[in-house]
N, C-alpha and C. Protein backbone atom coordinates (compact mmCIF):
# COMPACT_ATOMS: atom_id res chain seq x y z
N UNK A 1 70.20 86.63 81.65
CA UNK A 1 70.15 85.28 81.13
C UNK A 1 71.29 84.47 81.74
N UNK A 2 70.80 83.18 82.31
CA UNK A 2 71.80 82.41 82.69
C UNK A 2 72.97 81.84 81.57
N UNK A 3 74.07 82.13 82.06
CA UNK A 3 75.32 82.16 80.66
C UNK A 3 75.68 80.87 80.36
N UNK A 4 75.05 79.86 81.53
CA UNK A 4 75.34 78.22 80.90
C UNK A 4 74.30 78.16 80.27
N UNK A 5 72.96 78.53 80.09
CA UNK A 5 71.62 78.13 79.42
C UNK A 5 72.52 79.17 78.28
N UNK A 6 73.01 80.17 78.04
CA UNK A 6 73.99 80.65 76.83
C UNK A 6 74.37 79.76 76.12
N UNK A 7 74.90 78.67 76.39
CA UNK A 7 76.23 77.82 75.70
C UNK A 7 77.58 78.59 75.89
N UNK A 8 77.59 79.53 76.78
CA UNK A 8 78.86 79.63 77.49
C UNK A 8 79.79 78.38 78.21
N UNK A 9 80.81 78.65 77.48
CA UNK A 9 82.21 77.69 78.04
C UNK A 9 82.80 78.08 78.92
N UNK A 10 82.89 79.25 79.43
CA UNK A 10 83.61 79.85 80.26
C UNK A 10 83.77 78.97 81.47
N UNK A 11 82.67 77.81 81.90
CA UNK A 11 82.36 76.82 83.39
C UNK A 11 83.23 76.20 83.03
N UNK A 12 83.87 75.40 82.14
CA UNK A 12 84.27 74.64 81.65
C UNK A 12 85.65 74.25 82.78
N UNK A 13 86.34 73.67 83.63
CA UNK A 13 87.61 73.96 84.25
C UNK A 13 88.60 72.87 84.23
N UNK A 14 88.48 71.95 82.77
CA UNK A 14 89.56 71.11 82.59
C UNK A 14 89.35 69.84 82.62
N UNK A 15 89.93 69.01 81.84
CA UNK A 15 89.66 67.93 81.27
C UNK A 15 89.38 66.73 82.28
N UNK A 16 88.87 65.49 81.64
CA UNK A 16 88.77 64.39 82.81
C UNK A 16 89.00 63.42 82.41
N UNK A 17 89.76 62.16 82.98
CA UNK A 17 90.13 61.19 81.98
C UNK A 17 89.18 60.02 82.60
N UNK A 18 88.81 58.65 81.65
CA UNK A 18 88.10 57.76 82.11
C UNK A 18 88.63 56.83 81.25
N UNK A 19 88.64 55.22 82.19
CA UNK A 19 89.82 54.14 82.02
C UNK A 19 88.66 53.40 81.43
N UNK A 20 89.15 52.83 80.50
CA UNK A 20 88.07 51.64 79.53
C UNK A 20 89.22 50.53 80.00
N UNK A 21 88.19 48.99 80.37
CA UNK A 21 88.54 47.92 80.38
C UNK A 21 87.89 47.00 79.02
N UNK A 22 88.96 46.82 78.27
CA UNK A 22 87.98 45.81 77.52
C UNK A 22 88.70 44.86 77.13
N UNK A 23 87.51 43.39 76.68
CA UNK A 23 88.08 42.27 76.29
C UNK A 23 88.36 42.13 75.09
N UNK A 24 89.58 40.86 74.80
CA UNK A 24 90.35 41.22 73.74
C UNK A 24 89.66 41.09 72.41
N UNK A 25 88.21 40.93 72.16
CA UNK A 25 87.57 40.89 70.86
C UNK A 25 87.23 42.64 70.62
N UNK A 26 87.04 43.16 71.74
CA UNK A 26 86.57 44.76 71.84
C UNK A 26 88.08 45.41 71.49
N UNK A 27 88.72 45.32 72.35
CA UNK A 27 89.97 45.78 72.15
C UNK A 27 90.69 45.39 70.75
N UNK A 28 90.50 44.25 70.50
CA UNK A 28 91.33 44.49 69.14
C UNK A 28 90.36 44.98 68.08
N UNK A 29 89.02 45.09 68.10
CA UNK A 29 88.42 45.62 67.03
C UNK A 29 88.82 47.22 66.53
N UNK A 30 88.57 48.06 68.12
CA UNK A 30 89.18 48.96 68.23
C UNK A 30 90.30 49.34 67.75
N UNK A 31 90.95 48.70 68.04
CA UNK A 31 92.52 48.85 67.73
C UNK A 31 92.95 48.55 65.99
N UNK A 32 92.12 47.55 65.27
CA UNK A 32 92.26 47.67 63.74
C UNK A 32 91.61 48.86 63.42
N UNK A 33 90.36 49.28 63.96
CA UNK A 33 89.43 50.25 63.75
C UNK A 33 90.27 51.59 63.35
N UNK A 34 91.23 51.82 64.45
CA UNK A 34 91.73 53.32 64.57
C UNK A 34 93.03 53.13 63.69
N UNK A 35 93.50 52.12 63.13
CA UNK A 35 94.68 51.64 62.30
C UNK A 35 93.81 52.29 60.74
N UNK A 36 93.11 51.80 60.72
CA UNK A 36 91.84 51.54 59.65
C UNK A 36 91.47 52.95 59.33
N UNK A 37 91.18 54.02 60.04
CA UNK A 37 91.08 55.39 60.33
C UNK A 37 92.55 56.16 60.19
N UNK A 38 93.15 55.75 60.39
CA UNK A 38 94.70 56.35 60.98
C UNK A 38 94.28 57.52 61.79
N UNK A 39 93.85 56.89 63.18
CA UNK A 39 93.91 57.88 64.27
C UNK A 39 94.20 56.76 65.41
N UNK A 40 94.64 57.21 66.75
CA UNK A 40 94.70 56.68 67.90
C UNK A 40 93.31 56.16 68.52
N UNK A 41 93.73 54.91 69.08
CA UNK A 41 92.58 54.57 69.63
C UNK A 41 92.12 55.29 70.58
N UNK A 42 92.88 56.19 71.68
CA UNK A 42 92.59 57.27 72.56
C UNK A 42 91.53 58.04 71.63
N UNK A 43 91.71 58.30 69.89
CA UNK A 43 91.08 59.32 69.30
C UNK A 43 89.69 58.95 68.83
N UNK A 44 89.79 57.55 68.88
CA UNK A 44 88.38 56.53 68.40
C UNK A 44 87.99 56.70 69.19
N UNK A 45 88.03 56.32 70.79
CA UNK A 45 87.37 56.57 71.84
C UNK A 45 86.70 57.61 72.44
N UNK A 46 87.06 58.17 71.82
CA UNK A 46 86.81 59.96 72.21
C UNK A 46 85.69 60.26 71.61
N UNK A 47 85.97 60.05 70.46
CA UNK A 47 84.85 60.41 69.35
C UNK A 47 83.96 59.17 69.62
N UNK A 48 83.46 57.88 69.63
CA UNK A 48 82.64 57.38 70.38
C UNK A 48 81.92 58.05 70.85
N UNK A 49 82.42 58.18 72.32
CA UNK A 49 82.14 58.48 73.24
C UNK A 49 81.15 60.19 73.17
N UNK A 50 81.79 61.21 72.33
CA UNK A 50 81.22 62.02 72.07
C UNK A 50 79.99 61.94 71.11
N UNK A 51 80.11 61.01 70.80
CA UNK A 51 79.32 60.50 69.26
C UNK A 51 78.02 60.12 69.77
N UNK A 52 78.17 59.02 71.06
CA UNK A 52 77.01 58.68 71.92
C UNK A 52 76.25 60.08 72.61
N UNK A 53 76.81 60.33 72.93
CA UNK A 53 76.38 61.23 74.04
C UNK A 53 74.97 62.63 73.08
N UNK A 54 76.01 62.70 72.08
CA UNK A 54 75.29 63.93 71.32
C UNK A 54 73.90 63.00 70.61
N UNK A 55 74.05 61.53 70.40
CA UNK A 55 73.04 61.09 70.11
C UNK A 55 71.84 60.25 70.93
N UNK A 56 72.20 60.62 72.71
CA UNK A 56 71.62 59.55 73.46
C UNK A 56 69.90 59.67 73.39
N UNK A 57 69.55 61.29 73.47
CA UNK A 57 68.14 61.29 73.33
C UNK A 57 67.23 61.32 72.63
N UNK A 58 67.63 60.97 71.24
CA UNK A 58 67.54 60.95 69.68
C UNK A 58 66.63 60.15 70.01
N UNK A 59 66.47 58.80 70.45
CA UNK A 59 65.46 57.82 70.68
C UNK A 59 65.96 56.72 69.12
N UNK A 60 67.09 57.04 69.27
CA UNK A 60 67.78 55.98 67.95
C UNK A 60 68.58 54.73 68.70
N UNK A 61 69.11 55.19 69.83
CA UNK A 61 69.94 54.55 70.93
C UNK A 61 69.25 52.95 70.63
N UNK A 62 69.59 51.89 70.25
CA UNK A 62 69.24 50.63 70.35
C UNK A 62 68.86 50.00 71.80
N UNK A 63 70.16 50.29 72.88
CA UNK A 63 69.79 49.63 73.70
C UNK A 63 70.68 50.18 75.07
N UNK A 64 70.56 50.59 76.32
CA UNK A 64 70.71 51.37 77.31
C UNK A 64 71.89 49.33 77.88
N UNK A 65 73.05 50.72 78.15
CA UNK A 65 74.01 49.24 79.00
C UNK A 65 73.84 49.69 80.38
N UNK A 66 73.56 48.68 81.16
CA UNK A 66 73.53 48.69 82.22
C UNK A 66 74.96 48.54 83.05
N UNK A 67 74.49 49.65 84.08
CA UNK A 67 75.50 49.61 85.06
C UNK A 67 76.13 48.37 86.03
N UNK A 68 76.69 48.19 86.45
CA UNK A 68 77.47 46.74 86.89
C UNK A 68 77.87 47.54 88.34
């Protein structure tokens, strides 16, 4: 049996970082958001971001952002 079709982590080889630009209505929402939470906005983002992902093929997704 292939050990990634497993849910083996073992592939796994280290983290990756990705730069968010946003404008200051996004950014400060965020930023009360994770005040509001008491976590870092690095930690809001994260979870987002993971949050989307685990829900993209759900077919709940409202609306696909296009690439620029």
């Amino acid at each position: 049996m292939d050990s990634q079709a497993a849910g083996d982590d073992q592939d796994i080889r280290g983290e990756e970082s990705l730069m968010l630009h946003l404008d200051g209505f996004a950014r400060k929402t965020i930023e009360e958001e994770s005040v509001q939470m008491g976590v870092s906005v690095q930690e809001l983002a994260t979870f987002a971001v993971l949050y989307y992902l685990a829900d993209v093929d759900s077919g709940r997704i409202a609306r696909r952002i296009q690439a620029t």
